[in-house]
C-alpha atoms as a PDB file:
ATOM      1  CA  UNK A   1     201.433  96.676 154.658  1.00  0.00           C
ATOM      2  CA  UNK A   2     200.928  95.553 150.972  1.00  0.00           C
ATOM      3  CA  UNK A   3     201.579  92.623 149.113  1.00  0.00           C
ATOM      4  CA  UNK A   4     203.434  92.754 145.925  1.00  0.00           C
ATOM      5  CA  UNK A   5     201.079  89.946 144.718  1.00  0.00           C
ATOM      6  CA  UNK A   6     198.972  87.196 145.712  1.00  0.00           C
ATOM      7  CA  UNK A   7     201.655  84.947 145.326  1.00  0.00           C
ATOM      8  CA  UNK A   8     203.667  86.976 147.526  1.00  0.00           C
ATOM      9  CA  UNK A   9     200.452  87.084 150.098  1.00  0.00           C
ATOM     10  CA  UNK A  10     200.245  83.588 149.957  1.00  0.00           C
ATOM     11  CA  UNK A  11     203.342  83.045 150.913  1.00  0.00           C
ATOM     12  CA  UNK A  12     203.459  85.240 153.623  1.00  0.00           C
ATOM     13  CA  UNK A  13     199.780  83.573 154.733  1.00  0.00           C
ATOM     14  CA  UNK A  14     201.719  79.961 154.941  1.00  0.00           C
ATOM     15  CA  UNK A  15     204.215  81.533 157.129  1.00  0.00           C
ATOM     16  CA  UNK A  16     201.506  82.772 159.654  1.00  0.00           C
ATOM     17  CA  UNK A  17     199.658  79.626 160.017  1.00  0.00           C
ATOM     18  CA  UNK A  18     202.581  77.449 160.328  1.00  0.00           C
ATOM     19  CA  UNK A  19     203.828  79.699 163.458  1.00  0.00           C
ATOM     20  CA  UNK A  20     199.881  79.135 164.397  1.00  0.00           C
ATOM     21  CA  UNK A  21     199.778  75.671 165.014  1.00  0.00           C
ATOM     22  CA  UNK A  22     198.068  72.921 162.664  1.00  0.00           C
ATOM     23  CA  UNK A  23     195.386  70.914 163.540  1.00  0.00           C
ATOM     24  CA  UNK A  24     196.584  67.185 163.901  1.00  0.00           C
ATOM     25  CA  UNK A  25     196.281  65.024 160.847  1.00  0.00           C
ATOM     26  CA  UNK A  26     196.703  65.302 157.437  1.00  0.00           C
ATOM     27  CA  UNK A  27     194.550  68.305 155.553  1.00  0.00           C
ATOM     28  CA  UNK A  28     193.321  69.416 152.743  1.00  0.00           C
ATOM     29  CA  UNK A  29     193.745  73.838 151.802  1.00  0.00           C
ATOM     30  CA  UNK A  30     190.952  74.845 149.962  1.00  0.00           C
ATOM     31  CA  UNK A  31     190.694  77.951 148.004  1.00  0.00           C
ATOM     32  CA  UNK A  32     188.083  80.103 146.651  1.00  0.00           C
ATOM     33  CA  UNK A  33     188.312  80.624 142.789  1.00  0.00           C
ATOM     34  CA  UNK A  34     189.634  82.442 141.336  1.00  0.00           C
ATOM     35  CA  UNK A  35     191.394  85.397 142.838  1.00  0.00           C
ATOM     36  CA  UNK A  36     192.132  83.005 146.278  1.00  0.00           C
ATOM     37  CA  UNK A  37     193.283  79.195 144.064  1.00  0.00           C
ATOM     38  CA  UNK A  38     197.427  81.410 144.130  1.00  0.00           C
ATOM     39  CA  UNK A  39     196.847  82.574 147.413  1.00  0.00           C
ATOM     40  CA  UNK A  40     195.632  78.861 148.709  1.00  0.00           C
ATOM     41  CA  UNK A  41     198.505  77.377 146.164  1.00  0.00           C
ATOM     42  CA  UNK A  42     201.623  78.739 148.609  1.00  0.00           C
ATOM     43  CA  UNK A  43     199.794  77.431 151.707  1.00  0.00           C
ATOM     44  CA  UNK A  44     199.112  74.039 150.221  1.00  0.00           C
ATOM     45  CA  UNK A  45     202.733  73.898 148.967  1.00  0.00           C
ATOM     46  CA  UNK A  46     204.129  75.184 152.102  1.00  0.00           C
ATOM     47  CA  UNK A  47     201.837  72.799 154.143  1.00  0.00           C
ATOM     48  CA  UNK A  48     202.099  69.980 151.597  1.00  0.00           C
ATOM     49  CA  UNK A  49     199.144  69.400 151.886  1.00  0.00           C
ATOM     50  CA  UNK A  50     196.102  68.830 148.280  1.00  0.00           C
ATOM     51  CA  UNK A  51     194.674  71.618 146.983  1.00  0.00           C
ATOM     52  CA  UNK A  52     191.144  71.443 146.459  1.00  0.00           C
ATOM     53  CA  UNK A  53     188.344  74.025 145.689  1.00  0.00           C
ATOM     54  CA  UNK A  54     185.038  75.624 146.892  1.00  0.00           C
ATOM     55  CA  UNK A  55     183.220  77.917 143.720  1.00  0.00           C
ATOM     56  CA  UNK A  56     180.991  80.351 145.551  1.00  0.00           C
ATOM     57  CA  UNK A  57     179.114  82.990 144.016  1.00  0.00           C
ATOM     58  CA  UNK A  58     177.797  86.407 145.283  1.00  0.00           C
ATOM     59  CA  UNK A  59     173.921  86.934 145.317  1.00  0.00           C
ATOM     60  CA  UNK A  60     173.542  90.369 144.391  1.00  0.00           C
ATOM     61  CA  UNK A  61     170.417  93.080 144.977  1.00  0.00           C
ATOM     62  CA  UNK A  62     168.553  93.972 141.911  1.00  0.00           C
ATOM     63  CA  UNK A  63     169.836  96.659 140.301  1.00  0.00           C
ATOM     64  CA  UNK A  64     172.450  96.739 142.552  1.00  0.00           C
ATOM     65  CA  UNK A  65     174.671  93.706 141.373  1.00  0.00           C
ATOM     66  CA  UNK A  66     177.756  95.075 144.065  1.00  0.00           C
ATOM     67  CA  UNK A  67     175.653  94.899 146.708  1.00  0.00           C
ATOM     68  CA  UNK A  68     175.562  91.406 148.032  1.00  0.00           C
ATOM     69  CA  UNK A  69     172.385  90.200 149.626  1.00  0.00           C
ATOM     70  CA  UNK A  70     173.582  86.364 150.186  1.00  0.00           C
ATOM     71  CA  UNK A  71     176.241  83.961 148.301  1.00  0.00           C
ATOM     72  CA  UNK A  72     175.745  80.238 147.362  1.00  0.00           C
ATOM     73  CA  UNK A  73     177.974  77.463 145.627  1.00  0.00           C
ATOM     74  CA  UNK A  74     177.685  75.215 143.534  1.00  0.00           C
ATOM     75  CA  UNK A  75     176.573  72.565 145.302  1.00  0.00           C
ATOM     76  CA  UNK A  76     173.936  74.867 146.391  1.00  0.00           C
ATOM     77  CA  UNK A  77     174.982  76.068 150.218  1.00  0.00           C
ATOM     78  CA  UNK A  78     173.498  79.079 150.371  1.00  0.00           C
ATOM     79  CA  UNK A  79     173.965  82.043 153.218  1.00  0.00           C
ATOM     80  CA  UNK A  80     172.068  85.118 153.245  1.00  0.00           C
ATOM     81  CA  UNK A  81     172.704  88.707 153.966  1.00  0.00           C
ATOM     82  CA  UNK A  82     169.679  89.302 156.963  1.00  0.00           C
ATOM     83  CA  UNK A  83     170.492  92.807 157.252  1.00  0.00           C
ATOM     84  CA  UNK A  84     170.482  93.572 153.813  1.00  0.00           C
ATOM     85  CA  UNK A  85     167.344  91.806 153.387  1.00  0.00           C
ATOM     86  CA  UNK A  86     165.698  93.657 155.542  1.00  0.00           C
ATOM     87  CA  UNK A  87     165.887  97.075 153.603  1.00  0.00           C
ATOM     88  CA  UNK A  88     165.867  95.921 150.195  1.00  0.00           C
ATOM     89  CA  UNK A  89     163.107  95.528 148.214  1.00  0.00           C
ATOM     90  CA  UNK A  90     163.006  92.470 146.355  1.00  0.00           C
ATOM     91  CA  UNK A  91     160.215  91.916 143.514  1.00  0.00           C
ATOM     92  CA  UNK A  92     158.464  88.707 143.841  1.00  0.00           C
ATOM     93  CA  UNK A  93     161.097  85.329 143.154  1.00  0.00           C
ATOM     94  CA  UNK A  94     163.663  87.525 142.731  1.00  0.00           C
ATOM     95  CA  UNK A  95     165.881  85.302 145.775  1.00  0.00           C
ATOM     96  CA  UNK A  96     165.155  82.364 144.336  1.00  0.00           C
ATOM     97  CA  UNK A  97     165.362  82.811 140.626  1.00  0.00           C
ATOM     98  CA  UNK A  98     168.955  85.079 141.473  1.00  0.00           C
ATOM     99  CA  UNK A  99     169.989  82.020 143.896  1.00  0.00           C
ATOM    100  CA  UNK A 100     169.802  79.384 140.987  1.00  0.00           C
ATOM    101  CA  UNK A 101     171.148  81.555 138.482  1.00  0.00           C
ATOM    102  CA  UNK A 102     174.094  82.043 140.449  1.00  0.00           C
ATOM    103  CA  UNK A 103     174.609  78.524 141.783  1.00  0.00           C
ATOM    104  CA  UNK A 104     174.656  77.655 137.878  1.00  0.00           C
ATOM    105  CA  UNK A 105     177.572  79.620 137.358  1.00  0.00           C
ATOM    106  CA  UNK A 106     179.419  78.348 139.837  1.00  0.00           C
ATOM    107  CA  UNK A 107     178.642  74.866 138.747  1.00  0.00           C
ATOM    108  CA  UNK A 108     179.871  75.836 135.284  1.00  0.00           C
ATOM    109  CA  UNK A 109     183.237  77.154 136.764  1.00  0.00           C
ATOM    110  CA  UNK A 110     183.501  73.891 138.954  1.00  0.00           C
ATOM    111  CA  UNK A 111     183.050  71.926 136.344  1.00  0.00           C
ATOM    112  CA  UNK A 112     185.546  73.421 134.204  1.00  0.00           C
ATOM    113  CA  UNK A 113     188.157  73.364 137.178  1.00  0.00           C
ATOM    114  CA  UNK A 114     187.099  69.717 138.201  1.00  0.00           C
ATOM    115  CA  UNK A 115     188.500  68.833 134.100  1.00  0.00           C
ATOM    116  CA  UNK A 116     192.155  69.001 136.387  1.00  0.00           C
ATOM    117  CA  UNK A 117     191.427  68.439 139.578  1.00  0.00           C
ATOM    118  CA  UNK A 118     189.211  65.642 141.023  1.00  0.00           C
ATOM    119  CA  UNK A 119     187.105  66.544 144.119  1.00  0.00           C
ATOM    120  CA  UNK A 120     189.048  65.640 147.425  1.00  0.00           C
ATOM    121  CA  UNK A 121     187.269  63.869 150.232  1.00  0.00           C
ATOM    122  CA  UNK A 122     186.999  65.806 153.080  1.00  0.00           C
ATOM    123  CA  UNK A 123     185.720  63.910 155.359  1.00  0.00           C
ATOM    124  CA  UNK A 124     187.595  63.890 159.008  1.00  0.00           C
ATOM    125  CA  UNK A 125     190.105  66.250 157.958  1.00  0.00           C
ATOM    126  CA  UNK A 126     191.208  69.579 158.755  1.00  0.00           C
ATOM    127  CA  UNK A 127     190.558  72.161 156.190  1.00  0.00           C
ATOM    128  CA  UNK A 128     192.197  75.702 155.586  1.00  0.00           C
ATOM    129  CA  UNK A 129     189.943  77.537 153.358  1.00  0.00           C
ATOM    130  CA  UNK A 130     191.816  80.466 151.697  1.00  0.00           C
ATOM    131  CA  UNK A 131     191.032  83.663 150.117  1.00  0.00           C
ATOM    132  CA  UNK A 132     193.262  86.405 148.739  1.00  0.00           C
ATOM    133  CA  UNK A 133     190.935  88.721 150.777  1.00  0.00           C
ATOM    134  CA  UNK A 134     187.478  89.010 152.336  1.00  0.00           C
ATOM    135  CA  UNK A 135     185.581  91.927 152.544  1.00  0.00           C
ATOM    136  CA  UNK A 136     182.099  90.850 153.429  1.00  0.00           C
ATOM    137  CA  UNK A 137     182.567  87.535 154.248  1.00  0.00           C
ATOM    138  CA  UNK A 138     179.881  86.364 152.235  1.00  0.00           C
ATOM    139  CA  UNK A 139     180.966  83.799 149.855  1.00  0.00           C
ATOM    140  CA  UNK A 140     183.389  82.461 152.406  1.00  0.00           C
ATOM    141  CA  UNK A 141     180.478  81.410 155.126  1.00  0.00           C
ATOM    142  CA  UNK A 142     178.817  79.771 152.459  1.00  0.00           C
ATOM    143  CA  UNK A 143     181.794  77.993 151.135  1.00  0.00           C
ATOM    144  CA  UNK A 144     182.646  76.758 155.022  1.00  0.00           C
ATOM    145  CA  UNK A 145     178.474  75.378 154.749  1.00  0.00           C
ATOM    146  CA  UNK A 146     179.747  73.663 151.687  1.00  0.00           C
ATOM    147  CA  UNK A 147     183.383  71.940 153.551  1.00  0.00           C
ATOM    148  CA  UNK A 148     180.982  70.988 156.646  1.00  0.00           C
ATOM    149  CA  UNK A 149     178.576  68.820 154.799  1.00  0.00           C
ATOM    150  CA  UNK A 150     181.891  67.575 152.780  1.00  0.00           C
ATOM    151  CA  UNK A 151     182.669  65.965 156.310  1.00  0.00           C
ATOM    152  CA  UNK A 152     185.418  68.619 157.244  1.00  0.00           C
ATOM    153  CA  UNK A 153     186.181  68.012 161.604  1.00  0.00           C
ATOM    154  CA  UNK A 154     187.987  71.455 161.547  1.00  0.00           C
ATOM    155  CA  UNK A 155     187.271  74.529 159.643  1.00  0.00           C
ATOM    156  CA  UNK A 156     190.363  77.777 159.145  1.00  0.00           C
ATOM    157  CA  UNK A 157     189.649  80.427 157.362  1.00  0.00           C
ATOM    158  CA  UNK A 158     193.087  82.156 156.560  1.00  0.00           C
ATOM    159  CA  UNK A 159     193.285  85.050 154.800  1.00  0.00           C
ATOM    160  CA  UNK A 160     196.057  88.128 154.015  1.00  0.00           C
ATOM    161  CA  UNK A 161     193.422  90.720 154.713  1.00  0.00           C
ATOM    162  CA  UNK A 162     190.258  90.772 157.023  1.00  0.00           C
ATOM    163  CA  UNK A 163     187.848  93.417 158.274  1.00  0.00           C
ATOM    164  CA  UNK A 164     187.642  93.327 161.898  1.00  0.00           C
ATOM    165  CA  UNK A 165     183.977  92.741 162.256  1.00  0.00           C
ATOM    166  CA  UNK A 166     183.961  90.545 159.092  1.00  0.00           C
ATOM    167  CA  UNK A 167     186.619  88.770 161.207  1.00  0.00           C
ATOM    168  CA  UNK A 168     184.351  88.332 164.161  1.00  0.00           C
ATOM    169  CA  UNK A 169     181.527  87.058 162.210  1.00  0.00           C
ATOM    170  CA  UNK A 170     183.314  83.864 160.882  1.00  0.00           C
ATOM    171  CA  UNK A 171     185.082  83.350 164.067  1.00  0.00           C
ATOM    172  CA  UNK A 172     181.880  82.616 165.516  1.00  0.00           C
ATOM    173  CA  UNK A 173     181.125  80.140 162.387  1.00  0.00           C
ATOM    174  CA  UNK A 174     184.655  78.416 161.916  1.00  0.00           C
ATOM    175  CA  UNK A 175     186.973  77.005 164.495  1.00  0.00           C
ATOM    176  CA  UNK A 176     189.923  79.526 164.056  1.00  0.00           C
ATOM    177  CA  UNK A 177     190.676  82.980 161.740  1.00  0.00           C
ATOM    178  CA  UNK A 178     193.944  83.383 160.703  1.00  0.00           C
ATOM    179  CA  UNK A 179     194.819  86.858 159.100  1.00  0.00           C
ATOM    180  CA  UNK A 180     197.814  88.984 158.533  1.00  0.00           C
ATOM    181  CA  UNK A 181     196.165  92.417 158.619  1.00  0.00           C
ATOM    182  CA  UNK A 182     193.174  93.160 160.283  1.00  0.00           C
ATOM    183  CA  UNK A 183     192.245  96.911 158.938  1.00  0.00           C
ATOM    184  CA  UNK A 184     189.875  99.394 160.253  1.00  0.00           C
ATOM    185  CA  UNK A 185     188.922 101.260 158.466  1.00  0.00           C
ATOM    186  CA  UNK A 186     188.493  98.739 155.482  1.00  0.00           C
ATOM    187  CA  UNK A 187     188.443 100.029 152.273  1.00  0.00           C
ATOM    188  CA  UNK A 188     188.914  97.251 149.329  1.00  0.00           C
ATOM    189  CA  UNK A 189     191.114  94.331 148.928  1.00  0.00           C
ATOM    190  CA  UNK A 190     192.758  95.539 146.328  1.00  0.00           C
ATOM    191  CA  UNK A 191     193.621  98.336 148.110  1.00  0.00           C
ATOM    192  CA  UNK A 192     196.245  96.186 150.132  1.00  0.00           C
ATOM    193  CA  UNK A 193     198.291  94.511 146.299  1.00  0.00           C
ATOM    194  CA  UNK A 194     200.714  96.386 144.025  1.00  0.00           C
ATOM    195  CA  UNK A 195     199.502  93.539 141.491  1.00  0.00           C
ATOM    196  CA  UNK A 196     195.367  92.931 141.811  1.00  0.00           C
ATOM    197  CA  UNK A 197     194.701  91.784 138.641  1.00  0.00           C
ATOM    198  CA  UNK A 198     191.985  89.703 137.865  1.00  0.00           C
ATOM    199  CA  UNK A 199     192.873  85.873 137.942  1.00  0.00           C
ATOM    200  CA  UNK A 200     191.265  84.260 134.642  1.00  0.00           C
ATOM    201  CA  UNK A 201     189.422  80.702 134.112  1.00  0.00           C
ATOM    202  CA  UNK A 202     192.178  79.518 131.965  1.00  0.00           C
ATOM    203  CA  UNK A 203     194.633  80.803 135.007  1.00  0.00           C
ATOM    204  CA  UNK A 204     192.831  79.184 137.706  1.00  0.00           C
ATOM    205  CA  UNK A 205     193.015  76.315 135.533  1.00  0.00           C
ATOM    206  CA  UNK A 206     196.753  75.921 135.218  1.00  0.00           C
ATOM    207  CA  UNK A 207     197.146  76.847 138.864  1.00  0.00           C
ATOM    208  CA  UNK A 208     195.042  73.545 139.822  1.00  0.00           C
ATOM    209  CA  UNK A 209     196.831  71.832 137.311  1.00  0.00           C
ATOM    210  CA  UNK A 210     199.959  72.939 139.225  1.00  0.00           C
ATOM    211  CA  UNK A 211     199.299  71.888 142.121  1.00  0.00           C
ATOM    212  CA  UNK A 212     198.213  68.280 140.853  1.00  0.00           C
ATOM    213  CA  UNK A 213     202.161  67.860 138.866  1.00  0.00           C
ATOM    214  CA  UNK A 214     204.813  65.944 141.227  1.00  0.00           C
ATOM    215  CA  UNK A 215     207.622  68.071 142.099  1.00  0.00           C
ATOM    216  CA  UNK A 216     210.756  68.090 139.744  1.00  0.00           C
ATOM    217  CA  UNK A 217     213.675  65.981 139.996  1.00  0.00           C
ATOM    218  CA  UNK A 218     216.590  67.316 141.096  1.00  0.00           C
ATOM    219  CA  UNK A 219     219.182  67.835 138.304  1.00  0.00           C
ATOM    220  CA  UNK A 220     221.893  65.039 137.862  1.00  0.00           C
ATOM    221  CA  UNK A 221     225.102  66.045 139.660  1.00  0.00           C
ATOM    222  CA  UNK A 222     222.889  68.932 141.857  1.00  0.00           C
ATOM    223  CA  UNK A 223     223.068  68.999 145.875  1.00  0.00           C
END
């Protein structure tokens, strides 16, 4: 299966975790910028439920800036790749100078994103946190660090496109995994869209801003 887009994914993601059974109580969908915030847009609209956001950012190996050896936010949850860590070399405060560099960026992105779209409170509610696919897994454990100490009672990750041992690994550190393909082999996300271009600030932007807009009146005269 591919998706023609991630709108089209996101849609078809809302679908599959309707038919799965919400948690009780009103929740919040949370997406990860950019590439998941018109994935996460359909569920929330679908769910009507607020859209709010985690920024995570890879933690990449020296030299090596694909190969991720953690991922933190910005509010500074931070998860690390043991495995990786265990083979690479890493010069002296390389971890933590890489960490803070990283969790800067992610602050910067927040902060531009939080210009439309307060923070939510999470506290006692369900959360969905949405991706338009996960490879790793990284940057999503550390963003569902970041919606537990936000006060979240249950934690989804949904997602069109999981690994099946990337699957397993957050199913053991969320309450439920919701995906509509589960490949093996894996090759890329973008493997799995038509349409995988790259989502831009000033995109992610308008899609918060969006999501904040009540929606439009009916026309005079219209069923």
């Amino acid at each position: 299966m591919r998706f023609r887009n991630r709108t089209q994914a996101g849609q078809m993601l809302a679908d599959l975790v309707v038919k799965s059974g919400l948690p009780s109580g009103p929740g919040v969908v949370v997406g990860l910028p950019r590439g998941g915030l018109p994935v996460a847009l359909e569920v929330a609209r679908r769910l009507d439920w607020p859209l709010d956001v985690v920024v995570a950012r890879k933690i990449g190996a020296p030299e090596q800036p694909e190969l991720g050896i953690g991922a933190i936010t910005a509010s500074g949850k931070r998860i690390l790749n043991e495995e990786a860590l265990r083979w690479c070399l890493l010069p002296p405060g390389y971890l933590l100078h890489e960490s803070e560099r990283q969790r800067r960026r992610a602050g910067d992105l927040e902060r531009r994103l939080r210009s439309v779209l307060p923070e939510i409170s999470l506290q006692g509610k369900p959360v969905i946190l949405v991706d338009d696919g996960i490879a790793t897994g990284m940057t999503v454990r550390a963003a569902l660090l970041d919606v537990l100490a936000r006060g979240a009672c249950v934690r989804i990750v949904a997602s069109p496109v999981i690994p099946p041992e990337t699957r397993d690994v957050l199913a053991r550190e969320s309450d439920r995994v919701l995906a509509l393909q589960l490949p093996r082999p894996f090759q890329a996300v973008g493997w799995f869209y038509d349409d995988f271009g790259q989502v831009s600030d000033e995109e992610a932007v308008q899609i918060l801003a969006s999501s904040q807009a009540p929606p439009a009146a009916p026309e005079r005269g219209a069923p």
